[in-house]
C-alpha atoms as a PDB file:
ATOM      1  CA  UNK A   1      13.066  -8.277   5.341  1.00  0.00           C
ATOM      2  CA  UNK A   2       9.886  -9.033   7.959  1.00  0.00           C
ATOM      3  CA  UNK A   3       9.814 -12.891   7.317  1.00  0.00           C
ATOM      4  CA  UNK A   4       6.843 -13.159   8.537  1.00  0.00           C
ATOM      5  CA  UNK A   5       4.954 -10.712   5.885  1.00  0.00           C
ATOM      6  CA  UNK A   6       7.643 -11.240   3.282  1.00  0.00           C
ATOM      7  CA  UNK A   7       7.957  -7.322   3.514  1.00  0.00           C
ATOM      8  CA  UNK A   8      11.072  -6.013   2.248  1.00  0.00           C
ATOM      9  CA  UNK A   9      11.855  -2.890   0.372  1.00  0.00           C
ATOM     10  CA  UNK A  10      14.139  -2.277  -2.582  1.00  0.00           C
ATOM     11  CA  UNK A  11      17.855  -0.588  -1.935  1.00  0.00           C
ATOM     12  CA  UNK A  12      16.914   2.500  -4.231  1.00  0.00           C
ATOM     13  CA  UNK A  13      20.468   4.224  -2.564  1.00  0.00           C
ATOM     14  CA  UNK A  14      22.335   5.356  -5.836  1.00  0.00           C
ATOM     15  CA  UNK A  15      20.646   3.195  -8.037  1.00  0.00           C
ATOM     16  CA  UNK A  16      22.293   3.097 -11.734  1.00  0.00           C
ATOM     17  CA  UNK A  17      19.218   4.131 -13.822  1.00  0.00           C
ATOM     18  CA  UNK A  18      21.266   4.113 -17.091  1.00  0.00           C
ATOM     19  CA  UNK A  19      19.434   1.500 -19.715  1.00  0.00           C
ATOM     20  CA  UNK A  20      16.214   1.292 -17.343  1.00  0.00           C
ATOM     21  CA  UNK A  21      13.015   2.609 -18.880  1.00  0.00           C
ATOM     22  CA  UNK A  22      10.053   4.127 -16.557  1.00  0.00           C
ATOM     23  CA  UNK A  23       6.622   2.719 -16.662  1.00  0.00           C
ATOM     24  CA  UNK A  24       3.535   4.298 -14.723  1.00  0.00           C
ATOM     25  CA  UNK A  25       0.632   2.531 -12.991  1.00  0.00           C
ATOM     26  CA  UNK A  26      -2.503   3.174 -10.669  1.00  0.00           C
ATOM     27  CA  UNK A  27      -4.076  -0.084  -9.233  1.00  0.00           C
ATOM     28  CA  UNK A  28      -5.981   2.052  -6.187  1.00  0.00           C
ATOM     29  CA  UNK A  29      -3.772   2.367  -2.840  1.00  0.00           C
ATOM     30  CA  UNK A  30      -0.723   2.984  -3.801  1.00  0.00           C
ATOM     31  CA  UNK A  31       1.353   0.984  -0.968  1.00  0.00           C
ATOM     32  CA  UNK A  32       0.105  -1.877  -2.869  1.00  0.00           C
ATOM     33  CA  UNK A  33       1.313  -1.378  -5.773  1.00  0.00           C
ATOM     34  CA  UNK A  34       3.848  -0.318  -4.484  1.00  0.00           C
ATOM     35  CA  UNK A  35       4.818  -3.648  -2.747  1.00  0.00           C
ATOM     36  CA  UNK A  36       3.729  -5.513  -6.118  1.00  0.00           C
ATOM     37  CA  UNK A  37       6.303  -4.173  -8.321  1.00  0.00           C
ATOM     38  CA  UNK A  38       9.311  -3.931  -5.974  1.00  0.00           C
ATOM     39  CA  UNK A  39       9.072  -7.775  -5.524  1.00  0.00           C
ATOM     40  CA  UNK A  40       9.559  -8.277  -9.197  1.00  0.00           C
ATOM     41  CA  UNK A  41      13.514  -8.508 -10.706  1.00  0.00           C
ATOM     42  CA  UNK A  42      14.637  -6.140 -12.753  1.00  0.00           C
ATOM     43  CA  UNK A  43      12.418  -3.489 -11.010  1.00  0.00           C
ATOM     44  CA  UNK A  44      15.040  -0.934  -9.846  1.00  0.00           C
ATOM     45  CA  UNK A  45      13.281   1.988  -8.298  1.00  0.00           C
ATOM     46  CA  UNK A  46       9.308   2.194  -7.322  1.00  0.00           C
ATOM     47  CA  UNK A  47       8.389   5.922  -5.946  1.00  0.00           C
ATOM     48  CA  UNK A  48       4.591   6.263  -4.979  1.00  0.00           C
ATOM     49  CA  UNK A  49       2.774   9.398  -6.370  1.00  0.00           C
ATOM     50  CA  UNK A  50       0.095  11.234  -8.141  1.00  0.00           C
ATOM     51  CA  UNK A  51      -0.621  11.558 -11.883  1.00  0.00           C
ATOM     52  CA  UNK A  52      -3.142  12.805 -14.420  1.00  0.00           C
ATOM     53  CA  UNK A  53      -4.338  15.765 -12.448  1.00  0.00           C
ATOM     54  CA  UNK A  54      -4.853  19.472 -12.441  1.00  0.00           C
ATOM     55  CA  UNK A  55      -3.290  20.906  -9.227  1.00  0.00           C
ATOM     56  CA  UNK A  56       0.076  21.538  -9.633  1.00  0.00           C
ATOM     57  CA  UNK A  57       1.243  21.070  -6.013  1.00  0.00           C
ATOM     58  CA  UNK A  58      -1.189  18.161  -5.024  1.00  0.00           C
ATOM     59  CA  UNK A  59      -0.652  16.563  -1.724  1.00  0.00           C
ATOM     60  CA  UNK A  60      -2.479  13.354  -0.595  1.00  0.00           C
ATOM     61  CA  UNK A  61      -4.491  14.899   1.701  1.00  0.00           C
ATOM     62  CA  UNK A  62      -6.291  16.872  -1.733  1.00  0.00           C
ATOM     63  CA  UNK A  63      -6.207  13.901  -3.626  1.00  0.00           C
ATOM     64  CA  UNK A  64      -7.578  12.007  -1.220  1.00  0.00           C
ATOM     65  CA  UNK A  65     -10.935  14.070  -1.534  1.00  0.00           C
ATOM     66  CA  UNK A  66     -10.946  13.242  -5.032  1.00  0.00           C
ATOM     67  CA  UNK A  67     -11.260  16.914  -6.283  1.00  0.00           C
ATOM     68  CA  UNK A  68      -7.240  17.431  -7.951  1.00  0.00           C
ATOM     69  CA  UNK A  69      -8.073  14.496 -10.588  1.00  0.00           C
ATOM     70  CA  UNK A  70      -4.836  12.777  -9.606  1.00  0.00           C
ATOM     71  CA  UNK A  71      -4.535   9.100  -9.410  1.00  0.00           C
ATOM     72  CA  UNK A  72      -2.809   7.073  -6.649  1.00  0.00           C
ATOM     73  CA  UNK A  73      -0.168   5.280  -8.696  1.00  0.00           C
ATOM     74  CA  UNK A  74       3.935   4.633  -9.056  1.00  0.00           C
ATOM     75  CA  UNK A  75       6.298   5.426 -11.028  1.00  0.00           C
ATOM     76  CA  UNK A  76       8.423   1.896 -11.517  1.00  0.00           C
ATOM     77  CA  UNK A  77      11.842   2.424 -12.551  1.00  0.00           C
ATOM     78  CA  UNK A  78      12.789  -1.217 -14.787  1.00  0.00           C
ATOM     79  CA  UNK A  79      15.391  -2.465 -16.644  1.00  0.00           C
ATOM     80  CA  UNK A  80      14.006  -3.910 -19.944  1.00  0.00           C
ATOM     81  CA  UNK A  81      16.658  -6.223 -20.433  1.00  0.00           C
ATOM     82  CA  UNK A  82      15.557  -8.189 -16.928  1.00  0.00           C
ATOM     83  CA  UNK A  83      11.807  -7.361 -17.298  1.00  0.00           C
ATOM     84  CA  UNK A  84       9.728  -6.600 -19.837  1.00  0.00           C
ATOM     85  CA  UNK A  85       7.193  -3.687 -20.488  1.00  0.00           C
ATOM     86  CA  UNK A  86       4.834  -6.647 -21.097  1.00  0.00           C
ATOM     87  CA  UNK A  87       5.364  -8.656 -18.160  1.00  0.00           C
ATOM     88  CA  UNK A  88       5.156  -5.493 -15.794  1.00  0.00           C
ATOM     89  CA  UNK A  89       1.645  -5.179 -17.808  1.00  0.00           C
ATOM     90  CA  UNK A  90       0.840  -8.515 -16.992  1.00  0.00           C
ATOM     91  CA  UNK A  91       1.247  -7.811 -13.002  1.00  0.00           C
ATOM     92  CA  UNK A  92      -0.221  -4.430 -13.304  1.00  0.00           C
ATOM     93  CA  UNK A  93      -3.486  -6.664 -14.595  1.00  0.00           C
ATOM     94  CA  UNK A  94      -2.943  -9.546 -12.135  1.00  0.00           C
ATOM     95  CA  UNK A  95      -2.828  -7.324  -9.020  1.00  0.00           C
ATOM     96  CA  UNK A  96      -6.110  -5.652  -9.139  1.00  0.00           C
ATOM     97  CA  UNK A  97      -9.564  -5.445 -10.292  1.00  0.00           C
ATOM     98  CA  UNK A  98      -9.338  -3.381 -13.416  1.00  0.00           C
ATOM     99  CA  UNK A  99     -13.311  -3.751 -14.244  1.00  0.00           C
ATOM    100  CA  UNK A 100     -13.747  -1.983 -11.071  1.00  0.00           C
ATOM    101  CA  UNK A 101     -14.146   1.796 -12.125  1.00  0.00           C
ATOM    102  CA  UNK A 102     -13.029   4.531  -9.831  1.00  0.00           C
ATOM    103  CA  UNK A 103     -13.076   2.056  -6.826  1.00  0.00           C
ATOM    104  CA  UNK A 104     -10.577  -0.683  -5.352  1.00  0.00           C
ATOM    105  CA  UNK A 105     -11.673  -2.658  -2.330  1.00  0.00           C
ATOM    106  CA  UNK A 106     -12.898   0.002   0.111  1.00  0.00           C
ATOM    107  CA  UNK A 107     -11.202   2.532  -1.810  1.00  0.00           C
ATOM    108  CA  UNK A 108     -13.915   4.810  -3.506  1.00  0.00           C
ATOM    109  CA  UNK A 109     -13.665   7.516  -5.963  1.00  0.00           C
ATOM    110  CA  UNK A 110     -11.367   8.649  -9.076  1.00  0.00           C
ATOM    111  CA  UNK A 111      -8.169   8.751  -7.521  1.00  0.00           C
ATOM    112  CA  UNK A 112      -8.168   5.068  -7.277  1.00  0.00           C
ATOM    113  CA  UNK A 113      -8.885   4.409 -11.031  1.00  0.00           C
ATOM    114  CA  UNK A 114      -7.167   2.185 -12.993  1.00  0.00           C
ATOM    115  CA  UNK A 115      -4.640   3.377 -14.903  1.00  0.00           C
ATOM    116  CA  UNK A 116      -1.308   3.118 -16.951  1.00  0.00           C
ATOM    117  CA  UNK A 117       0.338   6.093 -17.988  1.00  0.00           C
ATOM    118  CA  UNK A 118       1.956   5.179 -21.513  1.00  0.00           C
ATOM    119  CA  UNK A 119       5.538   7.080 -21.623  1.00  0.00           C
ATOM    120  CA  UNK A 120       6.023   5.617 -25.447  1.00  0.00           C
ATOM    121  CA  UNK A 121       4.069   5.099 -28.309  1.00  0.00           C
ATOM    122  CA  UNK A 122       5.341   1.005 -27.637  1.00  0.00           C
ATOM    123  CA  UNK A 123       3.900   0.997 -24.599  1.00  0.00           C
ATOM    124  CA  UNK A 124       0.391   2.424 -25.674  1.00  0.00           C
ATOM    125  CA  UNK A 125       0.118  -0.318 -28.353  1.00  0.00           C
ATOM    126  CA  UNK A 126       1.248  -2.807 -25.850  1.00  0.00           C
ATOM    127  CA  UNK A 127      -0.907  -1.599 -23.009  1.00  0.00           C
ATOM    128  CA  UNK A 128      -3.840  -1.566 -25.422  1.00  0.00           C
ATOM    129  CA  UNK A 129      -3.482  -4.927 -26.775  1.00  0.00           C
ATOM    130  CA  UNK A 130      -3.203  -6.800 -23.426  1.00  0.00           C
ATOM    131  CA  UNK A 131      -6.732  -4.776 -22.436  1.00  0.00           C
ATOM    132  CA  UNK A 132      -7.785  -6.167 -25.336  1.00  0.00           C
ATOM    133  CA  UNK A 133      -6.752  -9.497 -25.366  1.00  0.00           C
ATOM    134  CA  UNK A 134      -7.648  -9.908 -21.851  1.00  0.00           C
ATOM    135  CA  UNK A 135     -11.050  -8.418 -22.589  1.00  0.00           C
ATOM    136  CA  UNK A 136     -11.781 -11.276 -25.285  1.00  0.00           C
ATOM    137  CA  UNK A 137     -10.512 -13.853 -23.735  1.00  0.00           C
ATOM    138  CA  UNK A 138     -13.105 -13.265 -20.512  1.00  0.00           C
ATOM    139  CA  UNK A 139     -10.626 -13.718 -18.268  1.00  0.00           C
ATOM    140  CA  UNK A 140     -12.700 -11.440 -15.758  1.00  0.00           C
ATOM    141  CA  UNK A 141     -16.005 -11.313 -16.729  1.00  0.00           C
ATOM    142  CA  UNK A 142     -16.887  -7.727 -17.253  1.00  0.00           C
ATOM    143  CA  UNK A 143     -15.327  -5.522 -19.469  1.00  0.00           C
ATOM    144  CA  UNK A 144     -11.985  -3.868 -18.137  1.00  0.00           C
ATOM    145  CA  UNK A 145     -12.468  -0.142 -17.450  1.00  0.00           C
ATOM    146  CA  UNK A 146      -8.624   0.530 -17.239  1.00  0.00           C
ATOM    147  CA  UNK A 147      -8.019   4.160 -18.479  1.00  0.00           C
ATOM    148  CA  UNK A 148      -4.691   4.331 -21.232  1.00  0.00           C
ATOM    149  CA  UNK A 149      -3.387   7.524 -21.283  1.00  0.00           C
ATOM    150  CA  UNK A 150      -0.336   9.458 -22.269  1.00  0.00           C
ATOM    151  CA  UNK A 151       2.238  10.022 -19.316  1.00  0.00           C
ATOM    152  CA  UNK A 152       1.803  13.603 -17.927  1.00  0.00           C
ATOM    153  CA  UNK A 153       3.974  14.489 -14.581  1.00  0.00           C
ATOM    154  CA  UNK A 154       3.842  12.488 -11.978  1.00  0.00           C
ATOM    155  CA  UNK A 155       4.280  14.067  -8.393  1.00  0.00           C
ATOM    156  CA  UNK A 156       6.169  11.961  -5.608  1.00  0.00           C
ATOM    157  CA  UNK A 157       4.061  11.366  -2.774  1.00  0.00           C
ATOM    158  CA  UNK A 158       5.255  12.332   0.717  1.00  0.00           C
ATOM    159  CA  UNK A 159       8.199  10.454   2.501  1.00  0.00           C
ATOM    160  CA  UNK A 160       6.207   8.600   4.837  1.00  0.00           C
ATOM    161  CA  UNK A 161       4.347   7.046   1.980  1.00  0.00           C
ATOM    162  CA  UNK A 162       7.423   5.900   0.417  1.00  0.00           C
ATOM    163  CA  UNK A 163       8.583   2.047   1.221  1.00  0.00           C
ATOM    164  CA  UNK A 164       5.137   1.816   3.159  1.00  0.00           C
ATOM    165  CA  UNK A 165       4.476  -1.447   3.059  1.00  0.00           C
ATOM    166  CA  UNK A 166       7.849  -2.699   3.992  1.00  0.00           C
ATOM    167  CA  UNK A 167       8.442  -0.043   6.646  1.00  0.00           C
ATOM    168  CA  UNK A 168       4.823  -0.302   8.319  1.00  0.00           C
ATOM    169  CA  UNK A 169       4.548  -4.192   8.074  1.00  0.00           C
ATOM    170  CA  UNK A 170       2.257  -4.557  11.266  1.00  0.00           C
ATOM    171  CA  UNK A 171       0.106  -1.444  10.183  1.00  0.00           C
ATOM    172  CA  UNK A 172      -3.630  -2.502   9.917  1.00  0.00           C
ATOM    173  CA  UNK A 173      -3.947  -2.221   6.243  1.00  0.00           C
ATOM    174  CA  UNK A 174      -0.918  -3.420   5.489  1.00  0.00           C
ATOM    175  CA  UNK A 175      -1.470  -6.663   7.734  1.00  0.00           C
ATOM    176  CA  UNK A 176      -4.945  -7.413   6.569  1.00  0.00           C
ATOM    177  CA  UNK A 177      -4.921  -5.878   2.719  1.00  0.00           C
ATOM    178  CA  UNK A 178      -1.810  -5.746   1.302  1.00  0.00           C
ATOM    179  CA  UNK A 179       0.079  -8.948   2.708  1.00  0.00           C
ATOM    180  CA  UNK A 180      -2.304 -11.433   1.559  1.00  0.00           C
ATOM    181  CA  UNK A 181      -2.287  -9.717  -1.490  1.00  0.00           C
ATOM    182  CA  UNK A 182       1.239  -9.486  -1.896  1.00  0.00           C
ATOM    183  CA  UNK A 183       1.539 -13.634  -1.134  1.00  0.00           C
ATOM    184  CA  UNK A 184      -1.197 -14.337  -3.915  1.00  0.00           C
ATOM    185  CA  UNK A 185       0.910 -12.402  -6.594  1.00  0.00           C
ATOM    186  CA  UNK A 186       4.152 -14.162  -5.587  1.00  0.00           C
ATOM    187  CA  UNK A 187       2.775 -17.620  -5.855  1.00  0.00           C
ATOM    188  CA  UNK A 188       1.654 -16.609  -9.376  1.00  0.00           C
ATOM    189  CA  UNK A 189       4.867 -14.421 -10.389  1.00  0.00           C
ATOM    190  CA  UNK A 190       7.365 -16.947  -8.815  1.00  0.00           C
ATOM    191  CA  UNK A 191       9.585 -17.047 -11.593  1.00  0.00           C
ATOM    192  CA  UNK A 192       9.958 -13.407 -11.741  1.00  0.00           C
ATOM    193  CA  UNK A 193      10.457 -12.300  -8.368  1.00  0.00           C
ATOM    194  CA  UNK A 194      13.754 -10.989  -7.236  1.00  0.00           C
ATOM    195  CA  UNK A 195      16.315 -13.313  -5.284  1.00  0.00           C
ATOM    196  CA  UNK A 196      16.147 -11.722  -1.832  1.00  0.00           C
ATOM    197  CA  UNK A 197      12.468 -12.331  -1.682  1.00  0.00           C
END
């Protein structure tokens, strides 16, 4: 771990996915959410990739343009019985701006929508009733544009986007975007984050 970013990136080596459940999210850049979900326990595996698009073969240099319909988003690998569905919906809301449509900081343009892909019909209802709930209880102030739709495949991103945060600490992004980020969510999630944070 970089102690002074708090960087540190899961052990996904032969990780026993047996009882684990997989749930799908787009925040924007992926690298942060990337960095958002491994910090949480029970989160076993978090791969960065591209979802709910039309090329077959994307690559982030086409979904970057905006033009394959993909989203930016990861594919978190959980185990239910440590973490729930709900609270990993709970930090998926927490660590963006989901009234922001089709843009994320700097970030402009479709593939950095907000997004959960739902791979149950439990976790559309539950999905839909925190929007909801959030939505009426004005916790942001405009309406939440998050998009709820079923889980179609989801293409792993290139190696070097894999781990990015934690491998590329010092990086400018990373220093200046996704670290103060990162330190805002663990103050809030304390009492889920893993023990080696």
């Amino acid at each position: 771990m970089n102690k002074e970013t708090g960087a540190t990136a899961l052990d996904e080596t032969n990780v026993d996915t047996s009882n684990t459940e997989i749930a799908t999210f787009g925040t924007g850049c992926f690298w942060c959410t990337e960095a958002v979900m491994e910090s949480l326990d029970g989160v076993k595996k978090v791969v960065s990739g591209y979802s709910g698009g039309h090329d077959p073969k994307p690559t982030y240099k086409e979904v970057c343009t905006g033009n394959t319909g993909h989203a930016e988003c990861v594919e978190v690998t959980f185990d239910p019985k440590v973490i729930s569905y709900a609270d990993l919906l709970e930090a998926f809301f927490r660590s963006h701006d989901p009234t922001s449509l089709n843009k994320q900081g700097n970030d402009i343009g479709t593939q950095y929508r907000s997004v959960i892909f739902y791979h149950s019909n439990e976790q559309k209802q539950l999905a839909e009733q925190a929007k909801t709930e959030l939505d009426k209880s004005g916790a942001y102030g405009k309406p939440i544009v998050t998009e709820i739709t079923k889980a179609v495949t989801f293409y792993q991103a290139e190696d070097y986007h894999q781990n990015y945060f934690a491998n590329n600490p010092d990086q400018g992004y990373c220093a200046f975007v996704i670290a103060p980020k990162l330190d805002k969510f663990k103050k809030v999630f304390k009492d889920k984050l893993r023990k080696n944070i």
